[in-house]
Protein backbone atom coordinates (compact mmCIF):
# COMPACT_ATOMS: atom_id res chain seq x y z
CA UNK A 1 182.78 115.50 80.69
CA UNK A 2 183.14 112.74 78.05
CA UNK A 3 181.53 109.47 78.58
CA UNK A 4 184.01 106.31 79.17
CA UNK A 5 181.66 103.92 77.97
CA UNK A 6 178.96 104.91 75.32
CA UNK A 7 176.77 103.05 73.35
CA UNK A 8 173.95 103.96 70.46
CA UNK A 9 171.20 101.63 68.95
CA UNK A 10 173.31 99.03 70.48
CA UNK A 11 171.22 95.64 69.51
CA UNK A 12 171.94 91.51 69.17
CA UNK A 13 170.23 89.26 67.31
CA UNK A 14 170.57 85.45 68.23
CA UNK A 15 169.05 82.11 66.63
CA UNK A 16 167.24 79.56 69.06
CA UNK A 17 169.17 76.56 69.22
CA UNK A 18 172.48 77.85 67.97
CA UNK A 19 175.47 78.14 69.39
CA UNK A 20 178.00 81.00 68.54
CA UNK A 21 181.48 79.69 67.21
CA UNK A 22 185.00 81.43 66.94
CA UNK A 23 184.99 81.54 62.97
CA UNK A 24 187.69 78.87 63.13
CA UNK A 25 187.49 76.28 60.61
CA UNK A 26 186.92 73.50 63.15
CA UNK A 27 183.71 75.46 63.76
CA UNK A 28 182.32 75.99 61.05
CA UNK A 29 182.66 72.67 60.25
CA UNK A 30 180.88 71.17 63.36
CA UNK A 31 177.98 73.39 62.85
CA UNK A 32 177.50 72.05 59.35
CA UNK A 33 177.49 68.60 60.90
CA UNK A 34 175.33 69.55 63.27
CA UNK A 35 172.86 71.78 60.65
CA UNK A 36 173.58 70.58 57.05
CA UNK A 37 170.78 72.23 55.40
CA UNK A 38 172.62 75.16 56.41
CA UNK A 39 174.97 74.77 53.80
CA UNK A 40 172.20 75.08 51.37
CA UNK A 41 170.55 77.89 52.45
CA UNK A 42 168.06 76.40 54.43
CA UNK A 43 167.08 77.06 57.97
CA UNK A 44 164.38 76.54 60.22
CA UNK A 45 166.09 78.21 63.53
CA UNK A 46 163.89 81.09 65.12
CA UNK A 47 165.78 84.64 65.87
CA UNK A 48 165.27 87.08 68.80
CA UNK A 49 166.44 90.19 69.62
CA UNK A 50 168.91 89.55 72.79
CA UNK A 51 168.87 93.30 72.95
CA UNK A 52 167.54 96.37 70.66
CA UNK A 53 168.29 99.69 70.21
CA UNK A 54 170.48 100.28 73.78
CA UNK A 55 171.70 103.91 74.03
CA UNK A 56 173.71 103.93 77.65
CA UNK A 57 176.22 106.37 78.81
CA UNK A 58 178.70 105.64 81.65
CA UNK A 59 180.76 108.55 82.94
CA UNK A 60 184.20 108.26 84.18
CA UNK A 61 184.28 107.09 88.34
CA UNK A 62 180.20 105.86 88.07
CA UNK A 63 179.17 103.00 89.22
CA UNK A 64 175.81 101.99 87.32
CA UNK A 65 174.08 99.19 88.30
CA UNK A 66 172.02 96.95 85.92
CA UNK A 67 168.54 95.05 86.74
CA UNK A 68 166.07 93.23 85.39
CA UNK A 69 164.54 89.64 85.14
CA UNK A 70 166.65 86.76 83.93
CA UNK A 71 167.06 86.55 80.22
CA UNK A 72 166.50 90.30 79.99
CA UNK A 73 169.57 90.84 78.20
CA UNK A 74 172.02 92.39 80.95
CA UNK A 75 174.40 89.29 80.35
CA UNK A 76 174.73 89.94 76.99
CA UNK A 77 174.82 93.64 77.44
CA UNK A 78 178.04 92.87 79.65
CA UNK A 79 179.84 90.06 77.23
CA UNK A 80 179.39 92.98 74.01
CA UNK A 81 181.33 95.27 76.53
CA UNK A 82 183.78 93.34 77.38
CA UNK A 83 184.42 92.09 73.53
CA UNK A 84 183.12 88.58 74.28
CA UNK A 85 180.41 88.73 72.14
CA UNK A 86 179.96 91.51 68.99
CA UNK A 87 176.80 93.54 67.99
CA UNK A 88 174.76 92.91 65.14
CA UNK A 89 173.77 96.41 64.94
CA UNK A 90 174.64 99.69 66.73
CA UNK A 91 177.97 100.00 68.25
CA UNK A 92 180.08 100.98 71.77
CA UNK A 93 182.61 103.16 72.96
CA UNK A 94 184.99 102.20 75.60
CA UNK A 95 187.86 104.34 76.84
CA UNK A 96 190.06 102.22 78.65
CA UNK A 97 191.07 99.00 80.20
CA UNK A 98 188.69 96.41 80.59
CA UNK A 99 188.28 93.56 83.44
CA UNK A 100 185.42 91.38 83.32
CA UNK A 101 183.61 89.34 86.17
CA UNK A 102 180.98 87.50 83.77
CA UNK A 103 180.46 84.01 85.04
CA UNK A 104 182.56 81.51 87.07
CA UNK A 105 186.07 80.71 85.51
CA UNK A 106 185.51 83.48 82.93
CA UNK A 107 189.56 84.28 81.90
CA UNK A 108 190.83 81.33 84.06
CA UNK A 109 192.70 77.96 82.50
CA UNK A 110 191.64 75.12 84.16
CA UNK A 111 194.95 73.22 84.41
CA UNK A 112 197.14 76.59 85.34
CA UNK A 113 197.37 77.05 88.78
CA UNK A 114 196.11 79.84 90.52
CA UNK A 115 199.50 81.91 90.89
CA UNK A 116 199.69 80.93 87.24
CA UNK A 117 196.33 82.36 85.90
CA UNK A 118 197.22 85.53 88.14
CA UNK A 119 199.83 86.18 86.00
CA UNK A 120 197.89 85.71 82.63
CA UNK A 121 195.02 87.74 83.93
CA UNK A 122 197.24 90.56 84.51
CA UNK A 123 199.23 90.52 81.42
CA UNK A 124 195.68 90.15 79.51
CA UNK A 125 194.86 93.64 81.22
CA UNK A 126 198.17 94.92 80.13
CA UNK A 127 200.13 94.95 83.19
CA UNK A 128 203.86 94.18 83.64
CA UNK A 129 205.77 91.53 85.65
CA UNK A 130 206.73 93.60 87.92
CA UNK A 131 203.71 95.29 88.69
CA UNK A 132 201.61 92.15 89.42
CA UNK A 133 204.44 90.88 91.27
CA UNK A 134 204.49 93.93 93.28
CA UNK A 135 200.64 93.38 94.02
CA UNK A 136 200.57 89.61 94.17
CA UNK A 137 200.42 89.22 98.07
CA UNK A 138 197.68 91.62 98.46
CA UNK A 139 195.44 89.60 95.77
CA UNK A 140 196.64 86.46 97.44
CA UNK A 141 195.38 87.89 100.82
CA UNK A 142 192.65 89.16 99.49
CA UNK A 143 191.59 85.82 98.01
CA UNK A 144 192.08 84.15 101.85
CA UNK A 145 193.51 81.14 99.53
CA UNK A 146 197.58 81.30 100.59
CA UNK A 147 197.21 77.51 100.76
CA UNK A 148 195.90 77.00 97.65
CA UNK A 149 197.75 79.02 95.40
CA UNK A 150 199.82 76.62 93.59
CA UNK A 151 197.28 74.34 93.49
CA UNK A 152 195.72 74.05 89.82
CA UNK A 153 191.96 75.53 89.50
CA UNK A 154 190.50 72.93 88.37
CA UNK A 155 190.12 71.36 91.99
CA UNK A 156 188.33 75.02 93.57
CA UNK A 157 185.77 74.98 94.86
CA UNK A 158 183.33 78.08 92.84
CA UNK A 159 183.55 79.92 96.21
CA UNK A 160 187.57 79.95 95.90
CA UNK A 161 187.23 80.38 92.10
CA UNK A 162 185.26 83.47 92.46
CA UNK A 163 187.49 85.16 95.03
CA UNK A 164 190.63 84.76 92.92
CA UNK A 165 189.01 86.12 89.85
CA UNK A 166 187.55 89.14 92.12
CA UNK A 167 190.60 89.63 93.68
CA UNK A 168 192.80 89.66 90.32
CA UNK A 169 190.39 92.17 88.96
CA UNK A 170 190.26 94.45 91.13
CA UNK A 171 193.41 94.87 92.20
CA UNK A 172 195.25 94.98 89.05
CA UNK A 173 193.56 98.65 88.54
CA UNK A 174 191.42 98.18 85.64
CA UNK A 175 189.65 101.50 84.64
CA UNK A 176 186.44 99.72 83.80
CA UNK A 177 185.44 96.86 86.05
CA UNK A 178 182.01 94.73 84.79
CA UNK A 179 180.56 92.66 87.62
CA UNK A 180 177.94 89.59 86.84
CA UNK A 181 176.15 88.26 89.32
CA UNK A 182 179.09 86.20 90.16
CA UNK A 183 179.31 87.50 93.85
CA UNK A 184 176.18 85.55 94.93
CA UNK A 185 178.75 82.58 94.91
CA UNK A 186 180.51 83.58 97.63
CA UNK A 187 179.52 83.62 101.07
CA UNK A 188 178.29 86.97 102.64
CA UNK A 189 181.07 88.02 105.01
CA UNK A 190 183.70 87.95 101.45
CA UNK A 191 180.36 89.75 99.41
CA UNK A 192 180.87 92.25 101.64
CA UNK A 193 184.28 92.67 101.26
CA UNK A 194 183.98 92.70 97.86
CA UNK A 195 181.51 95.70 98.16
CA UNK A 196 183.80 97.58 100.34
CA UNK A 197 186.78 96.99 97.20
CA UNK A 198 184.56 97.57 94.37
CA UNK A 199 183.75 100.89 97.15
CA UNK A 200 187.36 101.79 97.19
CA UNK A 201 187.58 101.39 92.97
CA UNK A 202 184.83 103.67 92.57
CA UNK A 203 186.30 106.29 94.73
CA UNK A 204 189.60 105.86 93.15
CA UNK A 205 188.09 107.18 90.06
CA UNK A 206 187.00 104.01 87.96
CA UNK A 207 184.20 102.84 86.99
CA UNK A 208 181.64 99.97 87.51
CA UNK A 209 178.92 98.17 86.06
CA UNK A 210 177.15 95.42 88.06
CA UNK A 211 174.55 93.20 87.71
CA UNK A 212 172.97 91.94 90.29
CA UNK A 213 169.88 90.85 92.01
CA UNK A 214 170.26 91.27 95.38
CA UNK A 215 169.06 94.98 95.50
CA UNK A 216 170.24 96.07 98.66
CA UNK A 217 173.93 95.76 97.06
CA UNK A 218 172.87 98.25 94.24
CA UNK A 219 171.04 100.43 96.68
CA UNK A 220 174.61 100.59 98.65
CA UNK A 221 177.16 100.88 95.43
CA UNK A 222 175.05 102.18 92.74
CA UNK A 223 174.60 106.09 91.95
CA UNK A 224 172.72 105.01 88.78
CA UNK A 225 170.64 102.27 87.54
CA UNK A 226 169.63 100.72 84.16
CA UNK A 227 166.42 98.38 84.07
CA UNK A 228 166.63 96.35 81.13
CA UNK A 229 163.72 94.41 80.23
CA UNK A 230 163.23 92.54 77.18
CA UNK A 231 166.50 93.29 75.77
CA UNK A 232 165.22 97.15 75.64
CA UNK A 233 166.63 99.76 77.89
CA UNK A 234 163.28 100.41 80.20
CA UNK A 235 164.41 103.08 82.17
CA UNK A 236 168.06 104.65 83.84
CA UNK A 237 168.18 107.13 86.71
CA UNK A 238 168.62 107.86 89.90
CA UNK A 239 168.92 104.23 92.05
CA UNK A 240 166.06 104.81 94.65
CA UNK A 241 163.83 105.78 91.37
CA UNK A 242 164.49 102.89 89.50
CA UNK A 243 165.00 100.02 91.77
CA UNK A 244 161.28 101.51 93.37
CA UNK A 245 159.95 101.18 89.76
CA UNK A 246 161.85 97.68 89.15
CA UNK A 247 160.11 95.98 92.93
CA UNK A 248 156.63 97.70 91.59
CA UNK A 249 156.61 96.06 88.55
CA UNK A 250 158.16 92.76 89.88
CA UNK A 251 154.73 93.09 92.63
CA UNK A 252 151.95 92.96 89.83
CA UNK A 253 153.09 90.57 87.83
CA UNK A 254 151.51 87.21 87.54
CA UNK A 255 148.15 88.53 89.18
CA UNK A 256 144.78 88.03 87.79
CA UNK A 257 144.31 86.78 84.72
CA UNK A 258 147.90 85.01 83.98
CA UNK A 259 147.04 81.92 84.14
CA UNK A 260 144.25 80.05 82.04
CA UNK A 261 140.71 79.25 83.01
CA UNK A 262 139.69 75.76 82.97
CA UNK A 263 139.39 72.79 85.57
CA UNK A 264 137.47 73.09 88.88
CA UNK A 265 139.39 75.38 90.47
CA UNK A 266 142.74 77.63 89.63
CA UNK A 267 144.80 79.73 92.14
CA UNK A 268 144.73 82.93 90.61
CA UNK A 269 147.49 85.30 92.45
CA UNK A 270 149.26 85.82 95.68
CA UNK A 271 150.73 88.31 97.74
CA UNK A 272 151.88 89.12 101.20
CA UNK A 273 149.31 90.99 103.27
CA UNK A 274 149.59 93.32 106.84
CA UNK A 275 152.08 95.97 107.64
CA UNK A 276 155.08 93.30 106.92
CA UNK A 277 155.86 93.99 103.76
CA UNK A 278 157.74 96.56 101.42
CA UNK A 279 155.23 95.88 98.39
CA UNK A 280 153.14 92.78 97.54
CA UNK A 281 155.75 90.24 97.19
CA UNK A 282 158.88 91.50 98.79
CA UNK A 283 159.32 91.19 102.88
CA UNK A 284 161.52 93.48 104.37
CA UNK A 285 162.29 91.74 108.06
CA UNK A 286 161.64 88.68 109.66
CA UNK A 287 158.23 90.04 111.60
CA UNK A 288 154.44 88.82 112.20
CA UNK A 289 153.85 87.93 108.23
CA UNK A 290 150.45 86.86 106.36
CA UNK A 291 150.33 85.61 102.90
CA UNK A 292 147.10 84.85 100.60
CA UNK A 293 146.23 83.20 97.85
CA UNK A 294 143.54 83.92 95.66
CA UNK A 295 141.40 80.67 94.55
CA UNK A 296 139.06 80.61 91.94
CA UNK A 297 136.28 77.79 91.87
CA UNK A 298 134.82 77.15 89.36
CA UNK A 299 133.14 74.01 90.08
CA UNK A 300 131.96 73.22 93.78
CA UNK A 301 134.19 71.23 95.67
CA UNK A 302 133.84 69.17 98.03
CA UNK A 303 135.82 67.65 101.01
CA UNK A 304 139.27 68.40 98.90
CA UNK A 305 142.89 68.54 100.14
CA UNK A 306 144.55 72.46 100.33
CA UNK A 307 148.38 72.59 100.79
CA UNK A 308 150.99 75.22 100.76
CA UNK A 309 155.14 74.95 100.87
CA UNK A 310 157.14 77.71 100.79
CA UNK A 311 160.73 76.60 99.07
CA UNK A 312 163.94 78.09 98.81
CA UNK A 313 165.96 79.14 95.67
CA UNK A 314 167.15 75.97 95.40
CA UNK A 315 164.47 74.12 95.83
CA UNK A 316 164.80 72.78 99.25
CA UNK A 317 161.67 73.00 101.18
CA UNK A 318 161.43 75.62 104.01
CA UNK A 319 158.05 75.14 105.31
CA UNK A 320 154.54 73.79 104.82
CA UNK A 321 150.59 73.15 105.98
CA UNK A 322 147.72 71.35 104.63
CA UNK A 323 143.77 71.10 105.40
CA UNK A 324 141.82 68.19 104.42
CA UNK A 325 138.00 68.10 104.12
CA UNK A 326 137.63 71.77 102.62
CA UNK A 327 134.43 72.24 100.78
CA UNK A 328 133.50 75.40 98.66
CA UNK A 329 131.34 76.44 95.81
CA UNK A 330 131.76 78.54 92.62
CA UNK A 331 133.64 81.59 93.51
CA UNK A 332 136.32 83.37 94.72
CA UNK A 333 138.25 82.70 97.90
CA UNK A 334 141.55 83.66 99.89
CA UNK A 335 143.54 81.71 101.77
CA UNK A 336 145.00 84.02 104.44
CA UNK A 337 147.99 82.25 106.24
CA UNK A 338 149.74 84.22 109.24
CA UNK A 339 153.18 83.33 110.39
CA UNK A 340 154.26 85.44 113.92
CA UNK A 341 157.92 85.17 112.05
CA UNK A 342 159.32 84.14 108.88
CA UNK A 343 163.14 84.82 109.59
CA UNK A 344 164.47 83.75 106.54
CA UNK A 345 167.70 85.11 105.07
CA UNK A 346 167.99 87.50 101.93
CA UNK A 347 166.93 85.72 98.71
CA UNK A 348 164.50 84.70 96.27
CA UNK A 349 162.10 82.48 97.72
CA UNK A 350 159.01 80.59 95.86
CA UNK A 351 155.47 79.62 97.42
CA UNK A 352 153.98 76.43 96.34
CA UNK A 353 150.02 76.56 96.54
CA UNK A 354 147.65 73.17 95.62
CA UNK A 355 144.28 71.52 95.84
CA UNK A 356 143.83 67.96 95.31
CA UNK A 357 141.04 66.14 95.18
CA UNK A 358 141.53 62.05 96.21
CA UNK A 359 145.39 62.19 95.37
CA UNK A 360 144.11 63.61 92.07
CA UNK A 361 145.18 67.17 91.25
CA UNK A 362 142.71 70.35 90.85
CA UNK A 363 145.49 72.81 90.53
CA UNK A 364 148.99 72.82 91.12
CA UNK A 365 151.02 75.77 91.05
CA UNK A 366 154.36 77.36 91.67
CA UNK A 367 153.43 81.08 92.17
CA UNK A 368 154.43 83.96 90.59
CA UNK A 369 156.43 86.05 90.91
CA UNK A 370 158.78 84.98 93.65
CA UNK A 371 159.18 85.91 97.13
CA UNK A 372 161.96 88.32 97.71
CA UNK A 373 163.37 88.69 101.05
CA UNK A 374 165.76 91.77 102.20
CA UNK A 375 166.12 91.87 105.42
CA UNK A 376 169.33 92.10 106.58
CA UNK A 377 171.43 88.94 107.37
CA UNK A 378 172.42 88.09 111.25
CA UNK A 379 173.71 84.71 111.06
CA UNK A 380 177.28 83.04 110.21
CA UNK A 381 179.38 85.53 107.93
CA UNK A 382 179.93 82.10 106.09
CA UNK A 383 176.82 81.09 103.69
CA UNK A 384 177.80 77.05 104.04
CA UNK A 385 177.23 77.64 107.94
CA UNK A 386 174.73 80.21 108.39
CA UNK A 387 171.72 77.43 107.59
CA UNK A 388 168.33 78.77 105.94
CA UNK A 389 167.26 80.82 109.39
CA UNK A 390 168.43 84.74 109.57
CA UNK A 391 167.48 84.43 113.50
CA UNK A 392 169.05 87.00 115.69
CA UNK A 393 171.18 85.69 118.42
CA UNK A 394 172.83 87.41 121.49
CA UNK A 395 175.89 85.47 123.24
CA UNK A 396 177.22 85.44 127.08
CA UNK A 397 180.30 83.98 128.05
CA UNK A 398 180.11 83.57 131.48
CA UNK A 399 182.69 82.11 134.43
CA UNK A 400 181.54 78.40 135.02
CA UNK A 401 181.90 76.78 138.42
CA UNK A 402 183.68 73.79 138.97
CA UNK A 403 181.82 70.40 138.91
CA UNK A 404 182.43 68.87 141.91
């Protein structure tokens, strides 16, 4: 069987600090303003290798699923794919129609409204009149925005952009369909529905490529996986090989010896501890769960201030304890914390560890690598009302007697 999508010693080179442009004349002459010594030869931006040497094969009805740490070139990976962005060396093969889900608005004109853009999405892909109109109720269903159709999309909100755009895409029967990690806009009952389309695509013979973080949705969709690190292809296989390799890898980084030595004190590393835990910094379920963090003193302190915050994605803060009066001399210490439950929802999360000294600080540190939670959501299907809490609930509706 041929491969619909193919690529050899696929690589990107881009310049710190500058900006692609179209080639248009407009362009080109803003990025002189911008850079004159450009026009003399002269430069002083820095290249990097966005990705190097990628050889990747897709075959027809697969969906792959992509990984790896942000800025590891998967983005970029996607945008050469869907002929956003062109090589600088290496090339790809694509058999077929394309539809891209790269980033929020991707495809969309602001001022058009969103029956409007339907129609230029679909005659982008190729399709007739006809044929969208003989779909257009399903994507507008699909979408849950019947009120809001003829409304331009400039005014939606990025939940409502996002299920348009999925919507559009995946019903207009693409035989390629790249996902970003545009799904995490949308709230978790309409991420699942998308899973259950993208579910249907895949069986109906196309193929997918998505990026995502949230593992558990490449352990459900994905029959392959490509770990991109560093703009080089790491490792592809099987998903519960790689995605096992991808959360050991994410578990020792940051641990001893990443971070430098000097001051009185420096928190070296942490990690969850007890039978909690999938690996050292991911927590499977909402159970008894005890986190350390390694301290190392260098010079003794005495009667100092210890805190600890644990903080969500974006940045709003979860939970947190403090000690005063701790005294300890030159060595190593843990601070073991237990919680009896930590019933967050699935996520990245980020621990906060410091000692001060008379308002003054010792060490101050966001730790490394984040906290990433997978248990299994239980709360509203809607992320603006399920709150930060993934606590289990069980409801009665019972007769009620009068008041009398």
């Amino acid at each position: 069987m041929k491969p619909i999508i193919q690529t050899e010693d696929l690589s990107k080179e881009y310049q710190r600090g500058r900006v692609e442009t179209s080639g248009l004349l407009r362009d080109s002459l803003m990025k002189l303003v911008r850079s004159p010594g450009q026009l003399f030869g002269r430069s002083n931006t820095e290249t990097f290798w966005a990705l190097r040497s990628i050889n990747l094969e897709v075959m027809e009805g697969e969906v792959l699923g992509l990984i790896g740490r942000n800025g590891s070139g998967k983005s970029t990976l996607l945008k050469i794919l869907s002929r956003i962005t062109r090589p600088t060396s290496g090339w790809a093969e694509i058999h077929g129609r394309v539809a891209s889900l790269l980033e929020v608005g991707t495809g969309f004109h602001p001022e058009l409204t969103g029956r409007e853009n339907t129609f230029l999405s679909g005659a982008i892909l190729g399709m007739g009149r006809q044929e969208i109109i003989r779909k257009f109720d399903e994507i507008v269903g699909f979408a849950e925005l019947e009120k809001f159709i003829d409304t331009p999309v400039k005014h939606y909100s990025s939940g409502m952009f996002v299920r348009l755009a999925f919507a559009v895409a995946a019903h207009l029967e693409p035989e390629i369909l790249l996902v970003d990690e545009v799904l995490a806009v949308g709230d978790i009952k309409f991420q699942r529905k998308c899973l259950g389309k993208m579910g249907d695509v895949a069986r109906a013979g196309r193929t997918i490529i998505l990026v995502s973080h949230q593992l558990n949705q490449i352990r459900r969709l994905c029959q392959r996986v490509a770990w991109i690190d560093g703009g080089v292809l790491r490792e592809v296989g099987l998903t519960t090989d790689v995605v096992s390799a991808y959360e050991s890898d994410m578990s020792s980084s940051g641990v001893d010896g990443g971070r430098p030595a000097h001051g009185k004190a420096q928190f070296l590393r942490w990690k969850l501890t007890g039978s909690n835990r999938t690996a050292d910094h991911i927590l499977p379920s909402d159970g008894e769960t005890s986190v350390s963090f390694l301290l190392r003193v260098n010079q003794r302190l005495d009667g100092v201030h210890h805190g600890v915050n644990l903080y969500d994605q974006h940045r709003h803060l979860l939970w947190g304890n403090a000690v005063d009066g701790v005294t300890l001399e030159p060595g190593l210490y843990e601070f073991c914390y237990t919680l009896p439950s930590l019933p967050l929802r699935p996520g990245p999360y980020f621990w906060r560890a410091v000692v001060y000294d008379a308002g003054e600080p010792i060490d101050d540190w966001e730790c490394l690598p984040q906290m990433q939670v997978i248990s299994l959501p239980v709360t509203h299907y809607r992320d603006e009302s399920a709150g930060f809490l993934n606590i289990p609930s069980k409801l009665e509706i019972v007769p009620a007697s009068a008041e009398k």
